[in-house]
N, C-alpha and C. Protein backbone atom coordinates (compact mmCIF):
# COMPACT_ATOMS: atom_id res chain seq x y z
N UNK A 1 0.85 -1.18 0.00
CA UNK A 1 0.00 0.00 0.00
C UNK A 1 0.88 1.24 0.00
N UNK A 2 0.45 1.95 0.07
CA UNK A 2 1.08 3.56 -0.79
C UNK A 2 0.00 4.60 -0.66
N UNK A 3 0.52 5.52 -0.47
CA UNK A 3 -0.38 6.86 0.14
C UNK A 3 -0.31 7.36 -1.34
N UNK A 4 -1.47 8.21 -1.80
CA UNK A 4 -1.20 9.12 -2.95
C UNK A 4 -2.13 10.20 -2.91
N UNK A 5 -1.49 11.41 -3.23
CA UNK A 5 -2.15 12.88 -3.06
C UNK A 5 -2.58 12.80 -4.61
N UNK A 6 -3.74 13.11 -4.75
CA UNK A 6 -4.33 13.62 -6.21
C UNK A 6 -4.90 14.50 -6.31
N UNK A 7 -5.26 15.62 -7.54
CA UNK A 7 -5.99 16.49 -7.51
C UNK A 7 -7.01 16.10 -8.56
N UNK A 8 -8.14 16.09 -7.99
CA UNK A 8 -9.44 15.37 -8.69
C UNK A 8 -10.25 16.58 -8.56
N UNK A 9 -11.25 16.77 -9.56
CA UNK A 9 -11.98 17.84 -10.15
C UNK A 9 -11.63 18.82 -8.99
N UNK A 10 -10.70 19.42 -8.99
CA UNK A 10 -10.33 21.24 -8.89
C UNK A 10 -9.86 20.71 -6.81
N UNK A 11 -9.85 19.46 -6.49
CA UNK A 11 -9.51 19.36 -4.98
C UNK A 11 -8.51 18.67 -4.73
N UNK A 12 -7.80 18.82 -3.67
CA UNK A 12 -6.88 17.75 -3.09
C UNK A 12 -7.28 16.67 -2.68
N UNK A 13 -6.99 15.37 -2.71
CA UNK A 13 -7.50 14.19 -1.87
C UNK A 13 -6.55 13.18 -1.76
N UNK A 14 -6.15 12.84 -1.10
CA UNK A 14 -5.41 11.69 -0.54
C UNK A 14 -5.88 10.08 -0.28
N UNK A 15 -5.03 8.92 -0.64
CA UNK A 15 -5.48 7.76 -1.21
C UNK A 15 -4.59 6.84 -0.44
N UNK A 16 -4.95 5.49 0.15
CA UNK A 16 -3.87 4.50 0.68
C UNK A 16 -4.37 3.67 -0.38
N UNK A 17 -3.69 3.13 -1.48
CA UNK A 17 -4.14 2.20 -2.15
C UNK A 17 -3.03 1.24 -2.57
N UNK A 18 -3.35 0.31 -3.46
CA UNK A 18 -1.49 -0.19 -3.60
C UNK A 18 -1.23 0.38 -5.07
N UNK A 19 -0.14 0.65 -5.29
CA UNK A 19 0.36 1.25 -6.89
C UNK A 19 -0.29 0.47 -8.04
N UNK A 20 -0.70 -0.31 -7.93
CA UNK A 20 -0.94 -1.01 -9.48
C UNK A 20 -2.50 -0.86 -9.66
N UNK A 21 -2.95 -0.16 -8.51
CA UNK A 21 -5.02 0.14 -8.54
C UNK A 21 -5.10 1.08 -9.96
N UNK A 22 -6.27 0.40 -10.25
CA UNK A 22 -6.38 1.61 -11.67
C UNK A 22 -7.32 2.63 -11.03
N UNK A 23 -6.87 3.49 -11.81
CA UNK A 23 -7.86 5.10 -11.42
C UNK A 23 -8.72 5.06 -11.32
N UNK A 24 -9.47 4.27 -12.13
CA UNK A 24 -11.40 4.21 -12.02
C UNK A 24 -11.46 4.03 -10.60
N UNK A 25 -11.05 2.99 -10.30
CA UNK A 25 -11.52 2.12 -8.82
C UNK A 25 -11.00 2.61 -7.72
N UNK A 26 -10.05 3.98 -7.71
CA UNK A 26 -9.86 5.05 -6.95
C UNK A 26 -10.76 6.03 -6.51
N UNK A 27 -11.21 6.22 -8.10
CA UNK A 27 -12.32 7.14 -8.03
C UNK A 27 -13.76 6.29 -7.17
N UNK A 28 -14.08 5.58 -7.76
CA UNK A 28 -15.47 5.01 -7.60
C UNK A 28 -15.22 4.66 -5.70
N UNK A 29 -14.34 3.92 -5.30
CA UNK A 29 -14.48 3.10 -4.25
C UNK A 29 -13.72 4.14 -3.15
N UNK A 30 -12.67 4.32 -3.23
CA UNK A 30 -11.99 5.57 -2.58
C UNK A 30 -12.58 6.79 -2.22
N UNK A 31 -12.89 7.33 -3.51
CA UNK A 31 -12.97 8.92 -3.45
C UNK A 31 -15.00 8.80 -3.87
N UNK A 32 -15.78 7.33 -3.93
CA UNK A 32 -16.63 8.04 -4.14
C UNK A 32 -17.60 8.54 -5.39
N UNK A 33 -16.79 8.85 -6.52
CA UNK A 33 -17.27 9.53 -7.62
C UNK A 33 -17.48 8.67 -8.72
N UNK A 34 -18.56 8.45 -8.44
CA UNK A 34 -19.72 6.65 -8.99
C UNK A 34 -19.92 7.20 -10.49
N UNK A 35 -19.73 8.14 -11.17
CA UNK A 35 -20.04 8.73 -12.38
C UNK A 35 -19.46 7.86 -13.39
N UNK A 36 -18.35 7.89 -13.37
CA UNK A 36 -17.03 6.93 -14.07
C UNK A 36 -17.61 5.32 -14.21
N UNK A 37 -18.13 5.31 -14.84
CA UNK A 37 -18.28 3.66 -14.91
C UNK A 37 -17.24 2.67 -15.42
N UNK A 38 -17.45 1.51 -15.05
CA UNK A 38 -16.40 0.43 -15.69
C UNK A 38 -16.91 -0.53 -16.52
N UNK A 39 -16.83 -0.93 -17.45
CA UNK A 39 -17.34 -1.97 -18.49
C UNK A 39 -16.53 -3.06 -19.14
N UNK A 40 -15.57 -2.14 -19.94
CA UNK A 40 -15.06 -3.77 -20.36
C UNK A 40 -13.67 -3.88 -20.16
N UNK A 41 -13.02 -2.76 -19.02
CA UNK A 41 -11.21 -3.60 -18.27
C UNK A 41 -10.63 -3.33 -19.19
N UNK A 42 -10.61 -3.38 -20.24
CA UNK A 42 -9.01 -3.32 -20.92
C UNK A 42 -9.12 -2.33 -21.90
N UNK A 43 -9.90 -0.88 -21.81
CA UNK A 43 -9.40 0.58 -22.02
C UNK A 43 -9.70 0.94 -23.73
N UNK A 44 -11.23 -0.30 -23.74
CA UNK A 44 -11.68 -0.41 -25.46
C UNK A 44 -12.95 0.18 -25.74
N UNK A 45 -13.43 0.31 -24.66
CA UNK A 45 -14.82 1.16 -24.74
C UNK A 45 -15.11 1.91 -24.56
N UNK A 46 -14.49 3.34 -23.68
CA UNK A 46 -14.20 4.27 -23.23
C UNK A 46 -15.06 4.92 -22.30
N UNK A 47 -15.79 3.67 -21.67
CA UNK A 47 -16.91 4.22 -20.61
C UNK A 47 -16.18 4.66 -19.63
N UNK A 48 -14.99 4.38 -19.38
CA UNK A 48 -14.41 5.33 -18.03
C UNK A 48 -13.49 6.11 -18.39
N UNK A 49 -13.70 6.88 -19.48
CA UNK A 49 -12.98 7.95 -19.63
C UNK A 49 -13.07 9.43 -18.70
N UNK A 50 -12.09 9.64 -18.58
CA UNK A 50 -12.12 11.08 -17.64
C UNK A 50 -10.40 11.82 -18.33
N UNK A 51 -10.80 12.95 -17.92
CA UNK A 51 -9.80 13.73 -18.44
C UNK A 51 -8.57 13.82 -17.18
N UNK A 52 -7.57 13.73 -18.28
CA UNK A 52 -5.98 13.83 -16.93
C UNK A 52 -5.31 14.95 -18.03
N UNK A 53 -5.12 16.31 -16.90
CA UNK A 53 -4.74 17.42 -17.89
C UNK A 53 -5.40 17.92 -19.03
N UNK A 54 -6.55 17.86 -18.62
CA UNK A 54 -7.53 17.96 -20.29
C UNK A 54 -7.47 16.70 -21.39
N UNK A 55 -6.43 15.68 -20.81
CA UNK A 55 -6.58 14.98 -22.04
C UNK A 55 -7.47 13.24 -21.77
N UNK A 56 -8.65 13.48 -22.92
CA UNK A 56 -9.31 12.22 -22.64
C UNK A 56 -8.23 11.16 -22.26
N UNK A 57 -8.49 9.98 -21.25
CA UNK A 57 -8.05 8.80 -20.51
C UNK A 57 -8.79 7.99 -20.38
N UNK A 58 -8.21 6.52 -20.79
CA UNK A 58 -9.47 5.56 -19.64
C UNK A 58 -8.69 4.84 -18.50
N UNK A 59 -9.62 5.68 -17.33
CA UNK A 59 -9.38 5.19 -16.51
C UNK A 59 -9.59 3.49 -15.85
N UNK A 60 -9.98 2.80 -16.38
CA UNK A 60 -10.04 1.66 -16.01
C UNK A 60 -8.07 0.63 -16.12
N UNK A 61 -7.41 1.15 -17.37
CA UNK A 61 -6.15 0.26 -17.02
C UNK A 61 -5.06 1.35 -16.48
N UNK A 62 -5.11 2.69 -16.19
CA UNK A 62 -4.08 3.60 -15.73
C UNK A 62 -4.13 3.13 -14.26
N UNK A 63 -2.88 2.75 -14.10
CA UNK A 63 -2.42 2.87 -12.56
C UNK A 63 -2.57 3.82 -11.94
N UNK A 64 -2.90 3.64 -10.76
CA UNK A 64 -2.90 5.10 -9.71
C UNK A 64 -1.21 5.87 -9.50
N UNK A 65 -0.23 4.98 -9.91
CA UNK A 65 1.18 5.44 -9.68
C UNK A 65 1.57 6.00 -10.58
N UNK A 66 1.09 6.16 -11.83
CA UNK A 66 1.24 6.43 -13.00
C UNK A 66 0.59 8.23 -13.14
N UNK A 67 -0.68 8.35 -12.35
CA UNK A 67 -1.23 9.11 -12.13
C UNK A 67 -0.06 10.92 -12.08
N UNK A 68 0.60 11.01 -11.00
CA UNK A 68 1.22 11.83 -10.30
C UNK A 68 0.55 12.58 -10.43
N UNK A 69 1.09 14.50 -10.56
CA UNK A 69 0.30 16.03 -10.29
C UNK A 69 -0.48 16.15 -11.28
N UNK A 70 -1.18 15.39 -12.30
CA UNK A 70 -2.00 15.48 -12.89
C UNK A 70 -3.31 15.61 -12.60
N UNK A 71 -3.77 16.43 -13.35
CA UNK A 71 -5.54 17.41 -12.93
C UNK A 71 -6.73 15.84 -13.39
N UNK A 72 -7.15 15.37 -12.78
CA UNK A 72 -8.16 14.60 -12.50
C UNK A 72 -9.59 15.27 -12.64
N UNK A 73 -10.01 15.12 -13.91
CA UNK A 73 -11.41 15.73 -14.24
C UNK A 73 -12.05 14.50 -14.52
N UNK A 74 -13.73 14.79 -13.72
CA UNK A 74 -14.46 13.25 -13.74
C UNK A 74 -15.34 13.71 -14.28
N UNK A 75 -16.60 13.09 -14.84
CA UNK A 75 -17.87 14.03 -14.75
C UNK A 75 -18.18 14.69 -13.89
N UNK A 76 -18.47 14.42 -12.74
CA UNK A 76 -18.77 15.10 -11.86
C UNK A 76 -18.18 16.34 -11.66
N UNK A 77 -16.92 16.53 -12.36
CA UNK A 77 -16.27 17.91 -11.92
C UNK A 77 -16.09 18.67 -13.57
N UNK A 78 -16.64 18.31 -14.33
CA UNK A 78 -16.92 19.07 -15.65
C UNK A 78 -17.84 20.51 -15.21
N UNK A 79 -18.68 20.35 -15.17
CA UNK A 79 -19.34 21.93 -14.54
C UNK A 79 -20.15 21.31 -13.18
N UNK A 80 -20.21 22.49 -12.70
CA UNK A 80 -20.56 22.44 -11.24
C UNK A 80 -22.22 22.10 -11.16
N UNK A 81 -23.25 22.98 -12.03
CA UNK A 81 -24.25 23.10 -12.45
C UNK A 81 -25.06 21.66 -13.49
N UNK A 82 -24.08 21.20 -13.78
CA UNK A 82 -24.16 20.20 -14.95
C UNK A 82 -25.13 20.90 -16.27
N UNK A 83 -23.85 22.03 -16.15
CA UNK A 83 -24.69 22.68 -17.41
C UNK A 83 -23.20 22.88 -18.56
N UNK A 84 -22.43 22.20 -18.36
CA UNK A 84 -21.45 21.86 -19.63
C UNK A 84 -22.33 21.67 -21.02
N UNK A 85 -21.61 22.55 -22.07
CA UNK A 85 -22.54 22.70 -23.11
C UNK A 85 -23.11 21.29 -23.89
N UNK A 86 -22.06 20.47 -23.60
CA UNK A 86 -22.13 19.18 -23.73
C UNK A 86 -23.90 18.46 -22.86
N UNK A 87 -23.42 18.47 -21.57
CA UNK A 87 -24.46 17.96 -21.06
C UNK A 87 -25.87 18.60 -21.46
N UNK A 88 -25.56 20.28 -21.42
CA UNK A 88 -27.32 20.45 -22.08
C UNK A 88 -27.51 19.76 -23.33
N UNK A 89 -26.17 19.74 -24.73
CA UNK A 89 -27.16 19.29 -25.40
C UNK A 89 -27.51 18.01 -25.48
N UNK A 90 -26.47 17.38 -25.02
CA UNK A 90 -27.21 15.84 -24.31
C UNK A 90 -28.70 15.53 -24.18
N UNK A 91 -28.98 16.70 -23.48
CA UNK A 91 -30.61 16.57 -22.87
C UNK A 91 -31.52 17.06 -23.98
N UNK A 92 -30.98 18.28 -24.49
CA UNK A 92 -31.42 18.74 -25.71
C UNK A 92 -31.96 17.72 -26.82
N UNK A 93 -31.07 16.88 -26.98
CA UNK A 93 -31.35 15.60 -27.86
C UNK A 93 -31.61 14.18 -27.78
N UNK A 94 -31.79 14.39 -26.67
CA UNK A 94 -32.33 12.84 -25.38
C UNK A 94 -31.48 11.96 -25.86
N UNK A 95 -29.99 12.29 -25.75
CA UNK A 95 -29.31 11.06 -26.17
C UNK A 95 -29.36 9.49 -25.32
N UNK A 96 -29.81 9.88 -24.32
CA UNK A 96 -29.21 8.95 -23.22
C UNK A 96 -30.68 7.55 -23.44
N UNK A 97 -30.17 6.43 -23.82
CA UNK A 97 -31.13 5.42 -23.39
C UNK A 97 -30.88 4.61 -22.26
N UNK A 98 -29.82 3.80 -22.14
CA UNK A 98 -29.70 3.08 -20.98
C UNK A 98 -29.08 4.03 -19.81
N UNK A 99 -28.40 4.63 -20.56
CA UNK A 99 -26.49 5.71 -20.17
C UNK A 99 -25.71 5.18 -19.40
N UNK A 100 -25.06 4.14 -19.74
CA UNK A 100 -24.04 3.38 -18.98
C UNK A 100 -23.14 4.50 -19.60
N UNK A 101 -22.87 4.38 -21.02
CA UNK A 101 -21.64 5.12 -21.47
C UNK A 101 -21.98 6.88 -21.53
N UNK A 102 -22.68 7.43 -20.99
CA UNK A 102 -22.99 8.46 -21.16
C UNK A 102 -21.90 8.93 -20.45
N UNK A 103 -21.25 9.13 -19.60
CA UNK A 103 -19.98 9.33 -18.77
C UNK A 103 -18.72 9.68 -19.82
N UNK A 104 -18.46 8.56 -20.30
CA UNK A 104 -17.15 8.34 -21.34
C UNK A 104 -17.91 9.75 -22.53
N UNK A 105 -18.73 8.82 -22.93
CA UNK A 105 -19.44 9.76 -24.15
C UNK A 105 -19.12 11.29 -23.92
N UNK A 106 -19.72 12.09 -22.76
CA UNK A 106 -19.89 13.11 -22.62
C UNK A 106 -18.20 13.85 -22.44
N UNK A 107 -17.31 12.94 -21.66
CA UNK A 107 -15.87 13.79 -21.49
C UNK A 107 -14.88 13.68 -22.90
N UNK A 108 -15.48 12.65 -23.50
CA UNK A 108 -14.58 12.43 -25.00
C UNK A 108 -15.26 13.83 -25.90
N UNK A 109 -16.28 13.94 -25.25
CA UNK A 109 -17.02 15.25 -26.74
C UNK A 109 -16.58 16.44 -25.85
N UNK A 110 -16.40 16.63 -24.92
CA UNK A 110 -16.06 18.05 -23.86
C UNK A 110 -14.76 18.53 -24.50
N UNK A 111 -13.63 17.25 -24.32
CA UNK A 111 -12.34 17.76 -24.95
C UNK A 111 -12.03 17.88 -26.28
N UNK A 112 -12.94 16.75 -27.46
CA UNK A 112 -12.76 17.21 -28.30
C UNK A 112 -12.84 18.89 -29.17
N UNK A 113 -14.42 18.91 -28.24
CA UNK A 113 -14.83 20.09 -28.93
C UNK A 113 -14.07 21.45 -28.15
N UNK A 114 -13.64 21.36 -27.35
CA UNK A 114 -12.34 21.79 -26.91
C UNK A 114 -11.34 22.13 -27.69
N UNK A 115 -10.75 21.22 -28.46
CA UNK A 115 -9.71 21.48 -29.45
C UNK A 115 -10.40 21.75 -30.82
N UNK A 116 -11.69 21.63 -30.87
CA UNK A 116 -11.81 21.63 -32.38
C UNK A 116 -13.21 22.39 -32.23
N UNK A 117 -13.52 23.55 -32.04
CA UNK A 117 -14.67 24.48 -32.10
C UNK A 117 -15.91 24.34 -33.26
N UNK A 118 -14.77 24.10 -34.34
CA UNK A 118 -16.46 23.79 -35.53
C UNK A 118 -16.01 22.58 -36.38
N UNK A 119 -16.28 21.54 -35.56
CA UNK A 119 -16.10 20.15 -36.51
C UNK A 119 -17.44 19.76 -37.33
N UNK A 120 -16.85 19.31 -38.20
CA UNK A 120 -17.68 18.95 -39.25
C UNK A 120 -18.21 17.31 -38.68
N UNK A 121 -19.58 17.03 -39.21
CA UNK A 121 -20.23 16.02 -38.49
C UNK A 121 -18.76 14.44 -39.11
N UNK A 122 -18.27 14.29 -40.08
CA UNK A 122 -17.12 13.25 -39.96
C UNK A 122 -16.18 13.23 -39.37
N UNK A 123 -15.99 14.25 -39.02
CA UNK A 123 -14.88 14.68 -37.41
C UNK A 123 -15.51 14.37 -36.54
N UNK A 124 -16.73 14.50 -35.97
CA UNK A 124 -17.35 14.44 -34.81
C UNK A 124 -17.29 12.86 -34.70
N UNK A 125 -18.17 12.16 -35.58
CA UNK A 125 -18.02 10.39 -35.41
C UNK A 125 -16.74 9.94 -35.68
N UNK A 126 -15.50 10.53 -36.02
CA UNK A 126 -14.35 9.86 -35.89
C UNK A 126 -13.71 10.35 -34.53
N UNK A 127 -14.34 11.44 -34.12
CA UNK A 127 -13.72 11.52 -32.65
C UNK A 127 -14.85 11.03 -31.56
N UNK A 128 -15.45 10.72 -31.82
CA UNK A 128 -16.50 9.49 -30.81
C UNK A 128 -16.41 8.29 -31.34
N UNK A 129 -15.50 8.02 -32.27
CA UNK A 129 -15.69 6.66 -32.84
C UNK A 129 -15.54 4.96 -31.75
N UNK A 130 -14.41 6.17 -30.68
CA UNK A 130 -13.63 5.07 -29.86
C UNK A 130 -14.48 4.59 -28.55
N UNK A 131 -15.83 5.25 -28.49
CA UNK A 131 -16.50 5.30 -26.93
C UNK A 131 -17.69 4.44 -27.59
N UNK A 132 -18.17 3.35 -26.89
CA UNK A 132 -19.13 2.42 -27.23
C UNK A 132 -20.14 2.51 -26.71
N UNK A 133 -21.41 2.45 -27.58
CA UNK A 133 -22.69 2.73 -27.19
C UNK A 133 -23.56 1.50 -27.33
N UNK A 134 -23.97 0.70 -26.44
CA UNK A 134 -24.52 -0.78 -26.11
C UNK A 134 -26.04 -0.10 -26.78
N UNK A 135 -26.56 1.13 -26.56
CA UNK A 135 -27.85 1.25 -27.06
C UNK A 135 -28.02 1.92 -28.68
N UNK A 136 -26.85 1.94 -29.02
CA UNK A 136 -26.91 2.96 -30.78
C UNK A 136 -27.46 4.08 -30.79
N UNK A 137 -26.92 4.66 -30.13
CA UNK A 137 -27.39 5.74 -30.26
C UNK A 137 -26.86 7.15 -30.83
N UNK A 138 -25.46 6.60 -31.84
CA UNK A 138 -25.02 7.34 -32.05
C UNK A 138 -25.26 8.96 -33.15
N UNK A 139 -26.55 8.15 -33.50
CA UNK A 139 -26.84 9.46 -34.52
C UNK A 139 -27.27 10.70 -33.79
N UNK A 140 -27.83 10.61 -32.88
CA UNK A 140 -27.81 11.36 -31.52
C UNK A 140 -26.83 12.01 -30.87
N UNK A 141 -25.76 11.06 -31.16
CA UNK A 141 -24.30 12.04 -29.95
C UNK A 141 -24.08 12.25 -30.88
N UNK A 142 -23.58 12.27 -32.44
CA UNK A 142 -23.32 13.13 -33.29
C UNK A 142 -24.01 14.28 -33.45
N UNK A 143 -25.27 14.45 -33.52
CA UNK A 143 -26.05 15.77 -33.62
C UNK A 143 -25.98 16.43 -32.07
N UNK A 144 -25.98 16.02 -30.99
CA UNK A 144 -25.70 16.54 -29.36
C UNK A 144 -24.26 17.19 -29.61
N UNK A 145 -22.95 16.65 -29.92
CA UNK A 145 -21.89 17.18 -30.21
C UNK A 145 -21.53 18.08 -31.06
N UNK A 146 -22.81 18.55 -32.57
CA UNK A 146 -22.73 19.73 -33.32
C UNK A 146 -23.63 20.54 -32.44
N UNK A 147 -24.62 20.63 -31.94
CA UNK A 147 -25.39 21.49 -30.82
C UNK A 147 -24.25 22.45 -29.94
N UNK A 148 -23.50 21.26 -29.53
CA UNK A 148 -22.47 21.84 -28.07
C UNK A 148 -21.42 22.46 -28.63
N UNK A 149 -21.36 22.42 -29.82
CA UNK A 149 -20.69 22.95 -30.86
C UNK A 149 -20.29 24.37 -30.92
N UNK A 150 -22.04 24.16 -31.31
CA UNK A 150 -22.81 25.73 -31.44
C UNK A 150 -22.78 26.72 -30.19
N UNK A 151 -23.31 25.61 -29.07
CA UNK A 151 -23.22 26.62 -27.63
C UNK A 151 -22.37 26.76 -27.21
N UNK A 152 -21.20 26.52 -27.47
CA UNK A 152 -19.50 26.94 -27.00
C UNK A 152 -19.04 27.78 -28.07
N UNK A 153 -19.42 28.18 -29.23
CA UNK A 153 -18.95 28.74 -30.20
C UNK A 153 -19.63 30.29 -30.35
């Protein structure tokens, strides 16, 4: 076991875990922050994606040792309000059917559209291409991700 200081959405928090724990199960069981889901372990579906330094991650195979002073953004710490332009248009376009992956979904489109302000809808499904949707719903997060597009632009 091993102590580790992290900074997770905008706080300090401290961890006894052993080095080889992956981040998800830091987050979820440790610290709490049930948002992050886990699905399929080996970092192919991108339901536990969360941002480290702004940059999409899946947290399910990153070690917690691996981690260090890196900014730990979960859903939960995307906006305070859960009014990330993302999440309204989420709602805007009722993407969500089951929403296991709505988590991954929503932080992979936060940073993309982040770096890329007016993507064209074949940019948008090649940069969601990697996050898996058990309900198909992707014609939906493609049109939710030109929306959030719009409201960040």
């Amino acid at each position: 076991m091993a102590t580790y200081t992290l900074r997770v959405n905008g706080q300090s928090r401290s961890v006894e875990v052993d080095p080889d724990t992956p981040l998800l199960w830091v987050l979820r069981d440790q610290l709490g922050l049930l948002g992050t889901k886990y699905a399929c372990g080996i970092a192919q579906c991108g339901t536990c994606t969360v941002h480290l330094n702004g940059t999409p991650m899946r947290s399910c195979t990153m070690p917690i040792s691996t981690v260090g002073n890196a900014e730990v953004t979960t859903i939960e710490g995307l906006s305070e309000k859960v009014d990330h332009p993302v999440q309204r248009a989420w709602r805007e376009h009722d993407v969500v059917q089951c929403g296991y992956c709505q988590a991954g979904q929503i932080m992979t489109a936060a940073a993309f559209l982040r770096d890329n302000p007016n993507p064209t809808e074949e940019q948008i499904a090649a940069a969601m291409h990697g996050v898996l949707c058990r309900c198909g719903t992707y014609t939906r997060i493609i049109a939710a991700v030109k929306t959030a597009a719009g409201m960040m632009g």
